[in-house]
Protein backbone atom coordinates (compact mmCIF):
# COMPACT_ATOMS: atom_id res chain seq x y z
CA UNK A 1 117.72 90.29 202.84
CA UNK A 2 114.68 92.11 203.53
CA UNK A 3 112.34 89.58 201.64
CA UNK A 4 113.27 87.17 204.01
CA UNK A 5 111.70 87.95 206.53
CA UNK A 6 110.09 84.89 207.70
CA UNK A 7 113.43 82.77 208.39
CA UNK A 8 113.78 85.26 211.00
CA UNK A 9 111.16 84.58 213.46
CA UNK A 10 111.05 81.35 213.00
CA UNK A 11 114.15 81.18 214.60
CA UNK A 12 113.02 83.69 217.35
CA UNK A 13 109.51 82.37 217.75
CA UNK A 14 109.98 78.77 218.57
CA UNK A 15 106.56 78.83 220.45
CA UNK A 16 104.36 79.33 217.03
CA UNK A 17 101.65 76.60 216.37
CA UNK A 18 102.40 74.38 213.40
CA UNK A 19 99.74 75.77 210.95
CA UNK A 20 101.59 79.58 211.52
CA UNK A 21 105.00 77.94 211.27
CA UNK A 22 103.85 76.53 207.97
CA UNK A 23 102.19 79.43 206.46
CA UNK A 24 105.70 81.98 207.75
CA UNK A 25 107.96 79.41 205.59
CA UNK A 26 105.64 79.81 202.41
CA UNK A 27 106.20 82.74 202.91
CA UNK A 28 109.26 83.26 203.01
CA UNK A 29 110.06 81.27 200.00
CA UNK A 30 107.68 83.03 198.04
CA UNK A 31 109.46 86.22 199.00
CA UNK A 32 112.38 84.96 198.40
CA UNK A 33 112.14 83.85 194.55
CA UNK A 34 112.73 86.79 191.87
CA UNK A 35 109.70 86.61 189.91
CA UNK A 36 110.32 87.58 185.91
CA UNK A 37 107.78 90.81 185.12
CA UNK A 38 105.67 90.30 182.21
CA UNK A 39 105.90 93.52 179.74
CA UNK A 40 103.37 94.48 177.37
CA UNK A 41 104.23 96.60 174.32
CA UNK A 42 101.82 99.01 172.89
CA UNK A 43 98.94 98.38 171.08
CA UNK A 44 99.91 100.66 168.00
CA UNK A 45 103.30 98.53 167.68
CA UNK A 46 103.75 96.48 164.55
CA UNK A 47 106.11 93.48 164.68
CA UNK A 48 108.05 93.12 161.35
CA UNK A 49 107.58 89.26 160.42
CA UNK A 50 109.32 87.51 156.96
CA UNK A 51 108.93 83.63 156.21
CA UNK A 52 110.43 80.93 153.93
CA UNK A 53 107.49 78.75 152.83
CA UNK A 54 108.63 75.34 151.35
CA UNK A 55 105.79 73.10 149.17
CA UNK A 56 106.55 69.18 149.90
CA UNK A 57 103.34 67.71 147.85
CA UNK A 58 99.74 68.87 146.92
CA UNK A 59 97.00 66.40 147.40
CA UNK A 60 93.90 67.47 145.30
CA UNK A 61 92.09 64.90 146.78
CA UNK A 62 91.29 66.52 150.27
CA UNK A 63 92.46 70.07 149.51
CA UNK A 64 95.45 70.18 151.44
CA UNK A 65 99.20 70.55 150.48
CA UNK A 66 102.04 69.69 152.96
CA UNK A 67 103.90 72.61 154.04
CA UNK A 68 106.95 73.63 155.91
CA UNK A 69 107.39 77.43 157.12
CA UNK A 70 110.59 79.13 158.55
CA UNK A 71 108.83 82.01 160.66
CA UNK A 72 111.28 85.18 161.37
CA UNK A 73 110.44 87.38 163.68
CA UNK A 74 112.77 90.87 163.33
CA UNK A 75 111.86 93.33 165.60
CA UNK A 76 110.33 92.12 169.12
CA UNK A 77 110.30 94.58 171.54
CA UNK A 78 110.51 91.98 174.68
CA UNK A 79 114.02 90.58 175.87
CA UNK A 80 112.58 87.50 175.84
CA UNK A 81 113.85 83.93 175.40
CA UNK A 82 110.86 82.47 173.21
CA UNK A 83 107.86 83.82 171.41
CA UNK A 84 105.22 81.35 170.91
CA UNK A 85 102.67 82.04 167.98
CA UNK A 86 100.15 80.21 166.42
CA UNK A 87 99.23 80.09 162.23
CA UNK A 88 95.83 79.16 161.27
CA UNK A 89 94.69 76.61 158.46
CA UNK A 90 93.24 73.35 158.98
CA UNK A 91 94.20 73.93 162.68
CA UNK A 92 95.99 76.50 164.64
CA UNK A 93 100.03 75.59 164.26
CA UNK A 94 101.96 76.76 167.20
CA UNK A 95 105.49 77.90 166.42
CA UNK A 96 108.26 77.82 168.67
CA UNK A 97 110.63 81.01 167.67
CA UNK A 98 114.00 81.20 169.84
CA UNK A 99 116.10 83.90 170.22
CA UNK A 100 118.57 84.18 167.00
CA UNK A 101 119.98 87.84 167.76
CA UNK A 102 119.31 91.02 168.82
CA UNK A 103 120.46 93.44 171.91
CA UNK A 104 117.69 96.19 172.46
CA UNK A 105 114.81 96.82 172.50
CA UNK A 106 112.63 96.39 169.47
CA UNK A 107 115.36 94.91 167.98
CA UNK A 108 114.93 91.26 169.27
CA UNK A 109 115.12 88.59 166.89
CA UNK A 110 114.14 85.17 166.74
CA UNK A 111 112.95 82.20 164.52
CA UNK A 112 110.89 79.24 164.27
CA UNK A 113 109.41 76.57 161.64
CA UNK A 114 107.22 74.27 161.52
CA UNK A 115 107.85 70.71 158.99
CA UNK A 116 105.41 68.47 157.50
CA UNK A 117 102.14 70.26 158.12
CA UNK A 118 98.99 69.69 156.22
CA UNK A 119 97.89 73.18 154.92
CA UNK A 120 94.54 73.84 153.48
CA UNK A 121 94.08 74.33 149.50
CA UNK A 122 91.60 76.60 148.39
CA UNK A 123 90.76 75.94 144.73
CA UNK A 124 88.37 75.47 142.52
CA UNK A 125 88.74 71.89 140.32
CA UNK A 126 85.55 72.86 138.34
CA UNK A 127 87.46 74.92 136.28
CA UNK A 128 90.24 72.18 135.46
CA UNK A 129 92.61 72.27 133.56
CA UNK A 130 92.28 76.38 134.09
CA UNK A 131 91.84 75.67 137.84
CA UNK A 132 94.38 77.20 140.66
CA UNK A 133 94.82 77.16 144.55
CA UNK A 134 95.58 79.34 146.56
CA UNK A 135 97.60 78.79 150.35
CA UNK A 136 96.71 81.63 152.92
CA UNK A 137 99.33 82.55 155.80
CA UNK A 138 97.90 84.04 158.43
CA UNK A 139 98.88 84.05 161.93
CA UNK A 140 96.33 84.00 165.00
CA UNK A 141 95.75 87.74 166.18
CA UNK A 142 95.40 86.80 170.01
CA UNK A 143 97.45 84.19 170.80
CA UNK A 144 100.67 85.57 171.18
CA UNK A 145 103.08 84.38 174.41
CA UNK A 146 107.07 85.31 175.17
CA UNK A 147 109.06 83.11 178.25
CA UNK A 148 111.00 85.46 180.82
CA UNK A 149 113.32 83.33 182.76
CA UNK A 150 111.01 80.61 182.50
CA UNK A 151 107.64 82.34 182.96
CA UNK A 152 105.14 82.30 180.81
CA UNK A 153 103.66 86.04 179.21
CA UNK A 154 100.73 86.41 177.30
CA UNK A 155 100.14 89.87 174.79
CA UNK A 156 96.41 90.93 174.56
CA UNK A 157 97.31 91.35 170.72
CA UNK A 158 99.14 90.86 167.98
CA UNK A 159 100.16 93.59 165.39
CA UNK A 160 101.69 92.21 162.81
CA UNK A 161 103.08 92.44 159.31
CA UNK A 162 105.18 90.32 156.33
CA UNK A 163 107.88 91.86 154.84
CA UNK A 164 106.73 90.37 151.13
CA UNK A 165 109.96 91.07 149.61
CA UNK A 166 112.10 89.05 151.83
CA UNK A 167 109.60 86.38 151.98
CA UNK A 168 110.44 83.13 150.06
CA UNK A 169 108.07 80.50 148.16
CA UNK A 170 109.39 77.74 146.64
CA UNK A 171 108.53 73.77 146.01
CA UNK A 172 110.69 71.30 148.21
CA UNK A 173 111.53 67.95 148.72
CA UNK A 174 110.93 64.52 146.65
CA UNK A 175 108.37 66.04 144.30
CA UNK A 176 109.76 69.27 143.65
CA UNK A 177 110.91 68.30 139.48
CA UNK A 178 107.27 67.60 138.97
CA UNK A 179 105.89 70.51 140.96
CA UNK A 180 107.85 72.79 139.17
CA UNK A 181 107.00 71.57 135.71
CA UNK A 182 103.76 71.59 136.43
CA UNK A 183 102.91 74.23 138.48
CA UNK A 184 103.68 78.62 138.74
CA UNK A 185 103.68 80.81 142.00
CA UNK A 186 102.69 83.92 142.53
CA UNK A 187 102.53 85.52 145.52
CA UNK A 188 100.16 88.42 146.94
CA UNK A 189 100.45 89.99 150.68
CA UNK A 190 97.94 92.02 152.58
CA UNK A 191 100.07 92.52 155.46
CA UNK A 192 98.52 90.77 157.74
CA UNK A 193 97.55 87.72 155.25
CA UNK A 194 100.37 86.26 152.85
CA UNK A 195 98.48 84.43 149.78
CA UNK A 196 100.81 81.94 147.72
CA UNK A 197 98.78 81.32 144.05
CA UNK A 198 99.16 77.93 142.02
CA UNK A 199 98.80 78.21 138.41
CA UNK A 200 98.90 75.22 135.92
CA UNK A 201 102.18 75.54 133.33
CA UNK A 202 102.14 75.41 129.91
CA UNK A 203 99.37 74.55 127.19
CA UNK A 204 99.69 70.65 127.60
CA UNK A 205 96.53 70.01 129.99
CA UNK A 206 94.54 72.03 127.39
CA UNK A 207 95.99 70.43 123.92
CA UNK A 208 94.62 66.64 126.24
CA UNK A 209 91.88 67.29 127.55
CA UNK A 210 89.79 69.65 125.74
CA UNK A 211 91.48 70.20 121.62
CA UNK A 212 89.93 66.59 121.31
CA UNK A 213 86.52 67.28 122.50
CA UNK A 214 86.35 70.86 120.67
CA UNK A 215 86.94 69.03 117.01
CA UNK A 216 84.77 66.10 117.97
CA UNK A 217 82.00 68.43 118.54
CA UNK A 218 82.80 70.21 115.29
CA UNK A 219 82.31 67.45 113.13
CA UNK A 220 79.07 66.71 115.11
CA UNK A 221 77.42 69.81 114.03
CA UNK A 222 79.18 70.15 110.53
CA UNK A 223 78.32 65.95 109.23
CA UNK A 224 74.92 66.92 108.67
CA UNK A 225 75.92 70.01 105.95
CA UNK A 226 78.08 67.28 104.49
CA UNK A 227 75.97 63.77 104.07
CA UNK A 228 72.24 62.96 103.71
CA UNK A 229 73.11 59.49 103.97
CA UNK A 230 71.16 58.14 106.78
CA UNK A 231 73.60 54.92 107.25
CA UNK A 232 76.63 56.91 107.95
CA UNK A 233 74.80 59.33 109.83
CA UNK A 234 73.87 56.88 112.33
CA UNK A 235 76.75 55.13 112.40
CA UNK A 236 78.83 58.32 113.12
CA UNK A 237 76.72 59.31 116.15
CA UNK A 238 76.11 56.08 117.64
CA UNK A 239 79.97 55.82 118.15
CA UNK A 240 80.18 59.28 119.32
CA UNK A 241 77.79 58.25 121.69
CA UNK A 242 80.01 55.21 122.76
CA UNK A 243 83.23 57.60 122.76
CA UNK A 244 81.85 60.47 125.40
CA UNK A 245 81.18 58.41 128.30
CA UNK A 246 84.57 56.28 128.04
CA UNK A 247 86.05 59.54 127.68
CA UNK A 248 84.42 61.02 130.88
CA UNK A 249 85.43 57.58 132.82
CA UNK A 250 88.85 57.67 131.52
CA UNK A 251 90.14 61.06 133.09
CA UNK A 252 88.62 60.76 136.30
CA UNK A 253 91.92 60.06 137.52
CA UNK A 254 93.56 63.11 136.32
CA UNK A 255 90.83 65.45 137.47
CA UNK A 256 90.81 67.20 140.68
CA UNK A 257 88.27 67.29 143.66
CA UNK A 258 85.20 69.61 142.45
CA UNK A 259 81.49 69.62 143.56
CA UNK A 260 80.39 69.41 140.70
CA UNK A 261 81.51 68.59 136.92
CA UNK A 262 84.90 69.75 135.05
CA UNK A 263 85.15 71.10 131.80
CA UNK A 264 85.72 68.39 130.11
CA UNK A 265 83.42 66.74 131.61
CA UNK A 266 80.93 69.22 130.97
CA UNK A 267 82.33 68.97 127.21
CA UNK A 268 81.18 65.30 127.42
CA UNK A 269 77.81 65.60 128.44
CA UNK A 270 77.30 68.28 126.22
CA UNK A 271 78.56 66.17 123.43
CA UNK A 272 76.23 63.30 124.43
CA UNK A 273 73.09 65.54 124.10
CA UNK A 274 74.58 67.00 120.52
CA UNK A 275 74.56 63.36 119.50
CA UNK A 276 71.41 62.13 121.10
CA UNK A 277 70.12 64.45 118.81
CA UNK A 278 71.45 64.26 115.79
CA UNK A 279 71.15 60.98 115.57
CA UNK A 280 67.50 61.23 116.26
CA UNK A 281 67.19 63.77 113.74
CA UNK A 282 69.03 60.90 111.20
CA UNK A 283 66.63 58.82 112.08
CA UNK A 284 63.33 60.62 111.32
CA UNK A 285 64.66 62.42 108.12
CA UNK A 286 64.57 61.43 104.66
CA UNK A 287 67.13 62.04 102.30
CA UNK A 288 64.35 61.96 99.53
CA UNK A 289 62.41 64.91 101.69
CA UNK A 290 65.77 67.66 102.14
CA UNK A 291 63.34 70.64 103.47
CA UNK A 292 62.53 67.88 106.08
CA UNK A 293 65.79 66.56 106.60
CA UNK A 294 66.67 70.32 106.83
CA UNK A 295 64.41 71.34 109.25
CA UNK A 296 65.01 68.36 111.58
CA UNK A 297 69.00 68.76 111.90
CA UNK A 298 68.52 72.70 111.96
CA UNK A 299 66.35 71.79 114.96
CA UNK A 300 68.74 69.29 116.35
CA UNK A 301 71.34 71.90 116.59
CA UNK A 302 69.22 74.60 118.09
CA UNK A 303 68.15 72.47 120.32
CA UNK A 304 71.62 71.22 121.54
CA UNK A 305 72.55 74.66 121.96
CA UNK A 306 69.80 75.73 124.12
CA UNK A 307 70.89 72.46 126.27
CA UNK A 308 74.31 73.49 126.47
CA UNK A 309 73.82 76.88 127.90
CA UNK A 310 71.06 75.63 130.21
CA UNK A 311 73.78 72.93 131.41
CA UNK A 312 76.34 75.58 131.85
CA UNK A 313 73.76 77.87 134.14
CA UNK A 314 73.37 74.47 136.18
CA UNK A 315 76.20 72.85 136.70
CA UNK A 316 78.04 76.31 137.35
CA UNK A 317 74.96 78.07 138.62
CA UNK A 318 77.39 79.19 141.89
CA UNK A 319 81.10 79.99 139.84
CA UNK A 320 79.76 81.75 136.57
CA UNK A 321 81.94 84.22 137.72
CA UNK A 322 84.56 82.61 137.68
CA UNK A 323 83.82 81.74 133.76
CA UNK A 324 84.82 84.89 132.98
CA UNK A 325 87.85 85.04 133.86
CA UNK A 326 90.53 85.83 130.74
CA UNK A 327 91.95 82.23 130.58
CA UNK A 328 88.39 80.12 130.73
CA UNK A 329 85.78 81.84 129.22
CA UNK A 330 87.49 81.46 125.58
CA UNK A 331 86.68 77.85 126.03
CA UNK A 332 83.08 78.69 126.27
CA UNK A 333 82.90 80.67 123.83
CA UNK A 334 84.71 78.81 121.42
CA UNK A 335 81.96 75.82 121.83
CA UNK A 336 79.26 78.44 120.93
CA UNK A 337 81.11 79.63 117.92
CA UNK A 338 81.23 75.90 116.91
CA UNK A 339 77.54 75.50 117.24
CA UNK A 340 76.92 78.81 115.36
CA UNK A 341 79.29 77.64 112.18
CA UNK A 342 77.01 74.70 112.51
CA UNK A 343 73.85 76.24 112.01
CA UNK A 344 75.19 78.86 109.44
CA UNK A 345 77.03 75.94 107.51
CA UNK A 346 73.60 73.85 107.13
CA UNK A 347 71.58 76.70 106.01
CA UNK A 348 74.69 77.39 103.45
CA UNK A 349 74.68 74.21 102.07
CA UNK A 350 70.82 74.15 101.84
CA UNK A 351 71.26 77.49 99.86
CA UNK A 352 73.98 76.06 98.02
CA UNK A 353 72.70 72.75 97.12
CA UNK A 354 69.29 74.65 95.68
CA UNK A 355 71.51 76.84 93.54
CA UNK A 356 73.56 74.10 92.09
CA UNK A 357 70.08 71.96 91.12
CA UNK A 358 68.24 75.51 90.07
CA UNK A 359 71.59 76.15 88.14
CA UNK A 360 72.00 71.99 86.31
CA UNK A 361 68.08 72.15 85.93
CA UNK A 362 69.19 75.69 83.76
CA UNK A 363 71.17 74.32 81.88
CA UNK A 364 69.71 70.79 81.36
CA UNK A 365 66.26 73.15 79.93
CA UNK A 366 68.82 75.65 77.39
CA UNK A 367 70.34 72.05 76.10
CA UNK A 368 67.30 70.84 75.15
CA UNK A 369 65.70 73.84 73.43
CA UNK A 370 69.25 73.81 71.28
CA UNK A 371 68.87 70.52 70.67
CA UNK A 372 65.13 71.26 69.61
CA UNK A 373 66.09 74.17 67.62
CA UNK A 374 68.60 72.41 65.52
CA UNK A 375 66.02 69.48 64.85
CA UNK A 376 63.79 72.07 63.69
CA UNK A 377 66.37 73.46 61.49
């Protein structure tokens, strides 16, 4: 063969100094081997990519879920042996993809998974039990490799794209009964990026966590249109008072990680400020005074609303947006409407109470002018 050269004169040129005798068989070895020629495909070409995503457990705790992906790869252009790319989350994944099928160009298939990988979470827990996550696919642009025979080829850059309809979600393993009660996919693709959406199920987590709290707070702002009696009044609130913080203690371990406070446990505080005040307001009216007493729970209740907004803007000062979405900000409004019927309700009563004594005092004045026109008689 011509590329071996060198194994010719050595056996010709037996006079050579070491070092040259060296350097000739290097040489020819070198010259020898059939070296594998890395290809690169055109920047402009798109490879067609689908994926089975499996969901072992979620772990609201630290944001992460543990994940196993079957990557397909259906249309390399390289007749390679393996195609090495990486997914990025918590850390870049490599995947492994071996040849499957496939005999010409662009027409190369191959497939790889990876099992038991932590996968970040992206949610927000503030907005529990409305809260969902979101898992984002999306594979590392420039790390891209192919083996040839053993050698190792790099691409400059990867164009890429899922095929969302034959890509498949779906919860897996020993949790997968609970996931699936519990929890709805939906899926979004932006080529490139492959978004897998958690919704809670069903009406449950509402109907526990927040129906109480919403009638609790009702009959806070409607006991005062009801009673004047100071002693149940303060006996009422200073067990509501008792009930809210238990009640915020209690569901910690149901809640989710958040930076700052739930909705229910929003509900909570704002129930413990509602209280604060009422009961205050028990405690410096008089039943015998009612424009007093009047004035003082009106107050009380203005005053609790003006806390609860400002509470909202704080503690949510960075996701109001996300208040508005279709399926949370009914719960916000709904507390406002329940401090409104408050406030109407007391000045109803007032109204109402006035008309009933205007209307007995009426009546009590006609009987006794009857009863003084007959003794006249």
């Amino acid at each position: 063969m011509g590329g071996c050269w060198a194994f010719t004169i050595l056996t010709t040129k037996n006079s050579c100094k070491p070092t040259i005798v060296l350097v000739l068989i290097l040489l020819g070895i070198l010259t020898c081997v059939p070296f594998a020629e890395c290809e690169e495909t055109e920047e402009s070409y798109v490879l067609r990519m689908d994926m089975a995503i499996y969901i072992n457990n979620l772990f609201f705790e630290n944001d992460t879920a543990n994940i196993d992906v079957n990557l397909w790869i259906r249309n390399f252009p390289i007749d390679a042996s393996i195609v090495y790319v990486q997914f990025q989350s918590l850390e870049h994944y490599e995947v492994n993809c071996n040849r499957i099928g496939g005999g010409a160009p662009n027409r190369y298939q191959f497939q790889g998974k990876l099992e038991e990988k932590s996968w970040y979470l992206d949610g927000i827990g503030e907005l529990f039990p409305f809260d969902y996550y979101v898992l984002e696919f999306m594979l590392y642009p420039y790390s891209i490799q192919y083996e040839i025979n053993g050698t190792i080829c790099g691409m400059r850059y990867l164009n890429y794209t899922f095929v969302e309809e034959q890509t498949h979600v779906d919860f897996a393993g020993l949790f997968r009964p609970r996931l699936k009660d519990q929890w709805e996919i939906l899926r979004y693709s932006t080529n490139t990026t492959y978004y897998v959406y958690l919704f809670r199920k069903g009406e449950m987590p509402s109907l526990q966590f927040l129906v109480p709290m919403f009638l609790i707070q009702l009959l806070v702002v409607l006991v005062p249109s009801f009673t004047n009696d100071k002693s149940i009044r303060i006996r009422l609130f200073s067990s509501l008072l008792l009930f809210a913080p238990m009640f915020i203690f209690t569901i910690q371990n149901f809640l989710p990680y958040r930076s700052t406070l739930s909705i229910p446990e929003f509900l909570g505080l704002t129930l413990i400020f509602s209280c604060t005040l009422m009961l205050l307001s028990s405690l410096l009216g008089d039943p015998k005074h009612k424009t007093r007493t009047f004035a003082f729970d009106v107050g009380a209740l203005v005053v609790s609303y003006v806390l609860y907004a400002w509470l909202m803007i704080l503690v949510y000062e960075k996701k109001m947006s996300f208040l508005r979405l279709p399926h949370v900000k009914p719960a916000f409004d709904l507390v406002s409407i329940i401090f409104l019927i408050g406030a109407v309700y007391k000045v109803i009563s007032i109204y109402k109470m006035t008309f009933w004594n205007n209307l007995r005092s009426a009546i009590h004045t006609l009987r006794q002018k009857t009863k003084g026109a007959q003794n006249h008689r």
